[in-house]
C-alpha atoms as a PDB file:
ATOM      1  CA  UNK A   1     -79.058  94.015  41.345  1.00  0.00           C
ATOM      2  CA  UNK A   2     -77.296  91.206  43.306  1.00  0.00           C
ATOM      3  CA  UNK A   3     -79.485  88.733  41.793  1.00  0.00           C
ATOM      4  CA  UNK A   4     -77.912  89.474  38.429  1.00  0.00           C
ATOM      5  CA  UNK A   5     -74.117  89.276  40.276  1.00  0.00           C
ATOM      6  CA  UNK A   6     -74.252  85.491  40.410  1.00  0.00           C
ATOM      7  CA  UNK A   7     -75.178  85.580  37.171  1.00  0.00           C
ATOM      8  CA  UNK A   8     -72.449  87.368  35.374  1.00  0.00           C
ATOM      9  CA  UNK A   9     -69.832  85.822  37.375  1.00  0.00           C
ATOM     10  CA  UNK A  10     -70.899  82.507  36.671  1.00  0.00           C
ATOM     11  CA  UNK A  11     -70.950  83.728  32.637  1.00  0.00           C
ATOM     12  CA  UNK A  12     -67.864  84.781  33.199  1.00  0.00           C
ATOM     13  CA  UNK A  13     -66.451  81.075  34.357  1.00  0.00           C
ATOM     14  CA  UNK A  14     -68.091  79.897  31.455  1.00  0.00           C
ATOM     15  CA  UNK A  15     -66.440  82.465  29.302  1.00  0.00           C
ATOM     16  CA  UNK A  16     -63.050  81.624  30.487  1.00  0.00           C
ATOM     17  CA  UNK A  17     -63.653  77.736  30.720  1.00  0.00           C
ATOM     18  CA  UNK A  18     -64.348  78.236  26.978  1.00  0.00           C
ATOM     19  CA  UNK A  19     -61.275  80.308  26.477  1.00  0.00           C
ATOM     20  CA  UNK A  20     -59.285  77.984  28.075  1.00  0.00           C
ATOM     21  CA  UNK A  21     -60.270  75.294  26.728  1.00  0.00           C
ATOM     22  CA  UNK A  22     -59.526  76.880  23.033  1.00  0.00           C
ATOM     23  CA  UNK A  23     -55.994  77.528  23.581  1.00  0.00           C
ATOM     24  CA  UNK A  24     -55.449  73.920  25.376  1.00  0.00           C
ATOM     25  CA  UNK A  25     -57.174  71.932  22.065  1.00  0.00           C
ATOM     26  CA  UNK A  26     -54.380  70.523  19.831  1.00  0.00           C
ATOM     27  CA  UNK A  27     -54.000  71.401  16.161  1.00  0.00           C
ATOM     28  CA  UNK A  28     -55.111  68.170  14.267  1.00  0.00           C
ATOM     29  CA  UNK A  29     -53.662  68.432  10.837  1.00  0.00           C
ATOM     30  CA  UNK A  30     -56.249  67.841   8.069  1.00  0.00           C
ATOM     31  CA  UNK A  31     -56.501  63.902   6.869  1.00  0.00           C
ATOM     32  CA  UNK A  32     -54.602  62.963   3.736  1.00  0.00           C
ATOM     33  CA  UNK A  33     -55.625  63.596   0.363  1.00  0.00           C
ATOM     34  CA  UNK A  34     -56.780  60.433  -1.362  1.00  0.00           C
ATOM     35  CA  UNK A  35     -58.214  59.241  -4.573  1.00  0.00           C
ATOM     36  CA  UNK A  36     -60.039  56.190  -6.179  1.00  0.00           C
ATOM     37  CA  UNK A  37     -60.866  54.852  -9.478  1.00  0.00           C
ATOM     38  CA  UNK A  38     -63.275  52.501 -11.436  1.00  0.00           C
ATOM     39  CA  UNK A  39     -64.038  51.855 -15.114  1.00  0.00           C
ATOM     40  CA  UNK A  40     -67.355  51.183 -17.367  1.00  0.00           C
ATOM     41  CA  UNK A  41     -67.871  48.989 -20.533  1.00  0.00           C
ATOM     42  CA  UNK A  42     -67.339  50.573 -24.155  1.00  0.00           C
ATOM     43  CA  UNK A  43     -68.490  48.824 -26.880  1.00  0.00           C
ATOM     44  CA  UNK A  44     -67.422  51.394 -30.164  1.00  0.00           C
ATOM     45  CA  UNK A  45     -69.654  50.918 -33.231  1.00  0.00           C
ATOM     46  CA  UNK A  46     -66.908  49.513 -35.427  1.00  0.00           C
ATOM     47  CA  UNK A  47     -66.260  46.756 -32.932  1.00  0.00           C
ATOM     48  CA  UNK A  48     -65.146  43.491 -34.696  1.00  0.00           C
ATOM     49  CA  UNK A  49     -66.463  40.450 -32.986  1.00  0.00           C
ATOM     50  CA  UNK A  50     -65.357  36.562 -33.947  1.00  0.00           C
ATOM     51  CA  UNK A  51     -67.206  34.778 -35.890  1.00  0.00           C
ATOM     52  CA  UNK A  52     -68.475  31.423 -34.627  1.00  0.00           C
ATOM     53  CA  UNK A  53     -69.425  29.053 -36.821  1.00  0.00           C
ATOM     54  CA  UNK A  54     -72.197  26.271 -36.458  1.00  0.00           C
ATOM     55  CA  UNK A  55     -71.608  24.013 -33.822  1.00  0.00           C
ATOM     56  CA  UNK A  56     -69.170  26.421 -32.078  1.00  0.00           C
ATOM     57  CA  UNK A  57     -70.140  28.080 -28.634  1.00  0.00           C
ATOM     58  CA  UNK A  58     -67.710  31.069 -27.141  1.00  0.00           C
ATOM     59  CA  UNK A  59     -67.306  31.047 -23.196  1.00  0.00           C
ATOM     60  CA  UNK A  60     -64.786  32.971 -20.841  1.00  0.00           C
ATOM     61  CA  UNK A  61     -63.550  36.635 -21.686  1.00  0.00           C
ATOM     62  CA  UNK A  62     -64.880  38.017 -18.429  1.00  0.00           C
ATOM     63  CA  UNK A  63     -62.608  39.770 -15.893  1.00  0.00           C
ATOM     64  CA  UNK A  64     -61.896  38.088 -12.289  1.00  0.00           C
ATOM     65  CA  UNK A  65     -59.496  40.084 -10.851  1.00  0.00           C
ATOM     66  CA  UNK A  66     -59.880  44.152 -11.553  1.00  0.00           C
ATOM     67  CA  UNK A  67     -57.303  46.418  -9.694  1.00  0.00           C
ATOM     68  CA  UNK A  68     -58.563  49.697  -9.885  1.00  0.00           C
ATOM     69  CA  UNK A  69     -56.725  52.847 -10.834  1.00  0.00           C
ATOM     70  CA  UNK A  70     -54.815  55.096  -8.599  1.00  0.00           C
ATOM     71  CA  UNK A  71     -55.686  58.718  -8.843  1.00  0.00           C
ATOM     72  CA  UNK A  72     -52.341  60.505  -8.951  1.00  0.00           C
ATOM     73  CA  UNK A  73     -51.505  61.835  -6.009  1.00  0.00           C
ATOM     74  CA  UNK A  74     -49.264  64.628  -7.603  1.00  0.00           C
ATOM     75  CA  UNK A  75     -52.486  65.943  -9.060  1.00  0.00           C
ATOM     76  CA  UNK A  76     -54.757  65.873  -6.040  1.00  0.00           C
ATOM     77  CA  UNK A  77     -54.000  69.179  -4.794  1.00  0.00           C
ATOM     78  CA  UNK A  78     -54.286  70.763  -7.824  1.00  0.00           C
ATOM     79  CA  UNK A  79     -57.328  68.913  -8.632  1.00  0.00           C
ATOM     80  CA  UNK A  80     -57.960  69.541 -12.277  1.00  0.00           C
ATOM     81  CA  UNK A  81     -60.935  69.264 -14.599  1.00  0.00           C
ATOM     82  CA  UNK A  82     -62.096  65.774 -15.228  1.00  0.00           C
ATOM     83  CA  UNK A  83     -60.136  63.306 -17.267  1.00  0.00           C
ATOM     84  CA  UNK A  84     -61.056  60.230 -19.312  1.00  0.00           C
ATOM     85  CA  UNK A  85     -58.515  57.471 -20.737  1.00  0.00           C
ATOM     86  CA  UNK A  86     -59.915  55.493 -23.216  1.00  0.00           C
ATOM     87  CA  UNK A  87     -57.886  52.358 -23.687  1.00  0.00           C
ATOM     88  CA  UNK A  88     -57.452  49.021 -25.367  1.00  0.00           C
ATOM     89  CA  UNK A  89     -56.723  46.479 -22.937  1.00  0.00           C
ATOM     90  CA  UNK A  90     -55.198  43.210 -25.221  1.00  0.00           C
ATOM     91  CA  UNK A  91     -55.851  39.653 -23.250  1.00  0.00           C
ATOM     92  CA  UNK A  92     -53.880  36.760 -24.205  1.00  0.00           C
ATOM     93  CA  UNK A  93     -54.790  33.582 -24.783  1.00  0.00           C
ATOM     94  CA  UNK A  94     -54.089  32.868 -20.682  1.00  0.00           C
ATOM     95  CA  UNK A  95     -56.066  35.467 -20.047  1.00  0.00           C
ATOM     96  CA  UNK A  96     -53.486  37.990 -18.683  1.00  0.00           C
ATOM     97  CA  UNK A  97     -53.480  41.992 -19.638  1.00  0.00           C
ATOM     98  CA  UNK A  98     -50.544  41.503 -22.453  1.00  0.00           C
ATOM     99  CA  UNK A  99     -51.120  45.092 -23.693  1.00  0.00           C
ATOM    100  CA  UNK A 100     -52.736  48.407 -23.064  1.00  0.00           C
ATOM    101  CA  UNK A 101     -53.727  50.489 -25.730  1.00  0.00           C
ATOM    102  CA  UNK A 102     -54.219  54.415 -25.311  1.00  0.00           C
ATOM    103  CA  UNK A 103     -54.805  56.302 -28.901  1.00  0.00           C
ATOM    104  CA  UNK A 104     -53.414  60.172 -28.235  1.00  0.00           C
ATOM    105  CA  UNK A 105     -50.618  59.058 -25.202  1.00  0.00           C
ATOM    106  CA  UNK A 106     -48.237  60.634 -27.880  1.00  0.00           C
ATOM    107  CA  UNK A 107     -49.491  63.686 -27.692  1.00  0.00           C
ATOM    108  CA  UNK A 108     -50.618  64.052 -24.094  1.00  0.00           C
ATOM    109  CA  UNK A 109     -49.408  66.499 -21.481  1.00  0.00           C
ATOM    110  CA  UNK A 110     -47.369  65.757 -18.363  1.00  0.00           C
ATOM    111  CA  UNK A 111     -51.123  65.364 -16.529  1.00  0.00           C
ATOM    112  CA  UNK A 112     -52.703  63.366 -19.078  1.00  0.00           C
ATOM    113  CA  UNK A 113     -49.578  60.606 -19.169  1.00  0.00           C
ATOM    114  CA  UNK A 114     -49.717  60.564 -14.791  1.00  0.00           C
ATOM    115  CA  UNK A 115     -53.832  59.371 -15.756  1.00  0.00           C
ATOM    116  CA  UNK A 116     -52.601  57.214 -18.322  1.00  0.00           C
ATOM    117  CA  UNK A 117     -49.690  55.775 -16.072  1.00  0.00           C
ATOM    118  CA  UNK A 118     -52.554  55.008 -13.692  1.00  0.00           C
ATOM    119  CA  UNK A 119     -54.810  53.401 -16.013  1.00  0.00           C
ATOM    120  CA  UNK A 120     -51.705  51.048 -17.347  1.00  0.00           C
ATOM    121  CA  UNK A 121     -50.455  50.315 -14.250  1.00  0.00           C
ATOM    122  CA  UNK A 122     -53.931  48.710 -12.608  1.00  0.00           C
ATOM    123  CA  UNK A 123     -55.028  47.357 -16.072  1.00  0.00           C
ATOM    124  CA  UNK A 124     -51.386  45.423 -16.796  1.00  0.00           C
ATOM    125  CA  UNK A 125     -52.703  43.540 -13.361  1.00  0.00           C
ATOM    126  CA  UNK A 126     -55.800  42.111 -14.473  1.00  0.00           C
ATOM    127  CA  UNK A 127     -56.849  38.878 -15.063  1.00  0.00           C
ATOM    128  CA  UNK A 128     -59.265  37.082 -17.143  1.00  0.00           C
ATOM    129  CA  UNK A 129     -61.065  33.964 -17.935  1.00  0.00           C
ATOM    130  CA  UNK A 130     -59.483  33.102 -21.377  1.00  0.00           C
ATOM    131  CA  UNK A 131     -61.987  33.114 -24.592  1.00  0.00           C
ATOM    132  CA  UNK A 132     -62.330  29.602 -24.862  1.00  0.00           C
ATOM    133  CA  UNK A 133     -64.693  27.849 -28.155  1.00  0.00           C
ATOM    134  CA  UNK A 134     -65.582  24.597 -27.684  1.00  0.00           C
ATOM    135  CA  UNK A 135     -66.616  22.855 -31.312  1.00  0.00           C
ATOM    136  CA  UNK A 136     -69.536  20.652 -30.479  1.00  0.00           C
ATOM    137  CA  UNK A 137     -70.608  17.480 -32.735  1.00  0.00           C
ATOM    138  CA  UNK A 138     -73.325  15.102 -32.585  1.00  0.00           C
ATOM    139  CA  UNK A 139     -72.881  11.351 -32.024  1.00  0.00           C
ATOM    140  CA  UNK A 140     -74.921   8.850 -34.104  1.00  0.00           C
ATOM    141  CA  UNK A 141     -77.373   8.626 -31.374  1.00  0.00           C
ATOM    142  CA  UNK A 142     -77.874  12.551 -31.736  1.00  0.00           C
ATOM    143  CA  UNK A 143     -76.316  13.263 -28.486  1.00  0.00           C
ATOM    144  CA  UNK A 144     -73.844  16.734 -28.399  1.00  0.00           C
ATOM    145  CA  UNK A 145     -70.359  16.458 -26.951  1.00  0.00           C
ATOM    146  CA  UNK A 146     -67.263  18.634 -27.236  1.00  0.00           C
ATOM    147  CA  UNK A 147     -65.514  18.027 -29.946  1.00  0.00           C
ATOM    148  CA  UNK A 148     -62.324  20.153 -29.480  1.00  0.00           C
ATOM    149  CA  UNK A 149     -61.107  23.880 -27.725  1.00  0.00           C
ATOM    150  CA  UNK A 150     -59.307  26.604 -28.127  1.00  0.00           C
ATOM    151  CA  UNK A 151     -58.620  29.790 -26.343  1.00  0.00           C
ATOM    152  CA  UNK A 152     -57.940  32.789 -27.935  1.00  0.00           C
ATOM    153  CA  UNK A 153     -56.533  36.549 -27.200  1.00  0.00           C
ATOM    154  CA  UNK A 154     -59.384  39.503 -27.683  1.00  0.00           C
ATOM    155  CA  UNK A 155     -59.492  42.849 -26.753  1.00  0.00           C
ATOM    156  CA  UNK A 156     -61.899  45.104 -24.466  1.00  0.00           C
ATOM    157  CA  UNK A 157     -62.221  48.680 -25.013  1.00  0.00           C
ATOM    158  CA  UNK A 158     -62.535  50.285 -21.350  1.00  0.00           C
ATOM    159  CA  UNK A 159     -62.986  54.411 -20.379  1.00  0.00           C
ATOM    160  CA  UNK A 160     -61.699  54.993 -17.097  1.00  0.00           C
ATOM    161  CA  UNK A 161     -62.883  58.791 -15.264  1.00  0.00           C
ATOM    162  CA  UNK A 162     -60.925  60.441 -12.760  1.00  0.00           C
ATOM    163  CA  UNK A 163     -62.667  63.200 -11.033  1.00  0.00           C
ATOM    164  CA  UNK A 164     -61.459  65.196  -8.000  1.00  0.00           C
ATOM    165  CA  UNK A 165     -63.431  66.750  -5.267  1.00  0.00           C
ATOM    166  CA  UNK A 166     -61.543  68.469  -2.581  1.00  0.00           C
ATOM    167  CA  UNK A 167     -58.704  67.144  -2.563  1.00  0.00           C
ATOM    168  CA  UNK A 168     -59.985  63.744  -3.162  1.00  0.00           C
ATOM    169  CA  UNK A 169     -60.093  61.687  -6.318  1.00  0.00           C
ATOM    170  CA  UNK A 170     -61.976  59.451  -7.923  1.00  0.00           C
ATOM    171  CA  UNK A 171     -61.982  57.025 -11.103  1.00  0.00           C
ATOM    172  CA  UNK A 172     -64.552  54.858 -12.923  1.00  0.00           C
ATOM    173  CA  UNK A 173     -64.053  53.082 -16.506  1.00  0.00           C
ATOM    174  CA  UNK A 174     -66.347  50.703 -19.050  1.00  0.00           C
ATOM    175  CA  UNK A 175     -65.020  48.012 -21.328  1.00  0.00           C
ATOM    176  CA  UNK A 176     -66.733  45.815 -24.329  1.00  0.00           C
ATOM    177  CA  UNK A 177     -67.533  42.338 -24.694  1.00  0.00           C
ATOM    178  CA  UNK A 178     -64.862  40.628 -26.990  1.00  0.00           C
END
């Protein structure tokens, strides 16, 4: 019986060390709710393309600077179903987001316009390599050169997702070729 003594009284330390220890540990307060976004290419069937005629060769249109979407933050503890914002971005001839096309933002609730807010806010910062078309002729001795350019605006169709998972969002999107 006094072997088991040492025992339970060094349990016991253990026991209280632990207890101790409990109500010494600070309360860390959970981290901050955050969110992210991203995008994915679109191309709808009735997608109007220009026409380049013969000698005429299309460069540029692609994006170099992409800011991505904020999830709003008013919506992260609620985190609703997911959402997806289809939307016309409009590129000048520079190659700067002039415009930013959603179809039903008329009609869309409180939630829906804080997505779309999102969605126009990053897209508006975008940049792109203008749609150039170089017209290329022949000399006499058959060789090609550049005859003339001109940049142009197009449009790219883009979804962008925003999904939430505990607390924490996320957002991905797609766009078209010009």
């Amino acid at each position: 019986m006094t072997g088991s003594m040492p025992t339970f009284r060094h349990g016991g330390c253990v026991l209280s060390l632990l207890l101790v220890g409990c109500a010494t540990s600070p309360h860390r307060p959970p981290p901050p709710a955050s969110g992210e976004a991203s995008w994915r290419v679109l191309v709808p069937p009735d997608t109007v393309r220009y026409q380049l005629a013969l000698g005429e060769v299309s460069s540029g249109a692609t994006p170099f600077k992409r800011v991505k979407p904020v999830y709003p933050p008013s919506l992260l503890a609620r985190c609703p179903p997911p959402q997806e914002v289809p939307a016309l971005l409009v590129v000048d001839e520079q190659g700067k987001v002039d415009e930013v096309r959603v179809t039903d933002e008329a009609q869309a609730d409180a939630d829906r316009r804080a997505f779309i807010a999102a969605v126009r806010t990053a897209a508006l910062q975008w940049q792109f390599n203008p749609l150039t078309i170089d017209r290329w002729a022949a000399d006499a001795d058959g060789n090609s050169h550049v005859v003339d350019s001109e940049t142009k605006p197009f449009s790219l169709d883009y979804v962008f997702r925003f999904e939430c998972h505990a607390g924490k969002g996320m957002v991905s999107s797609a766009d078209t070729k010009p």
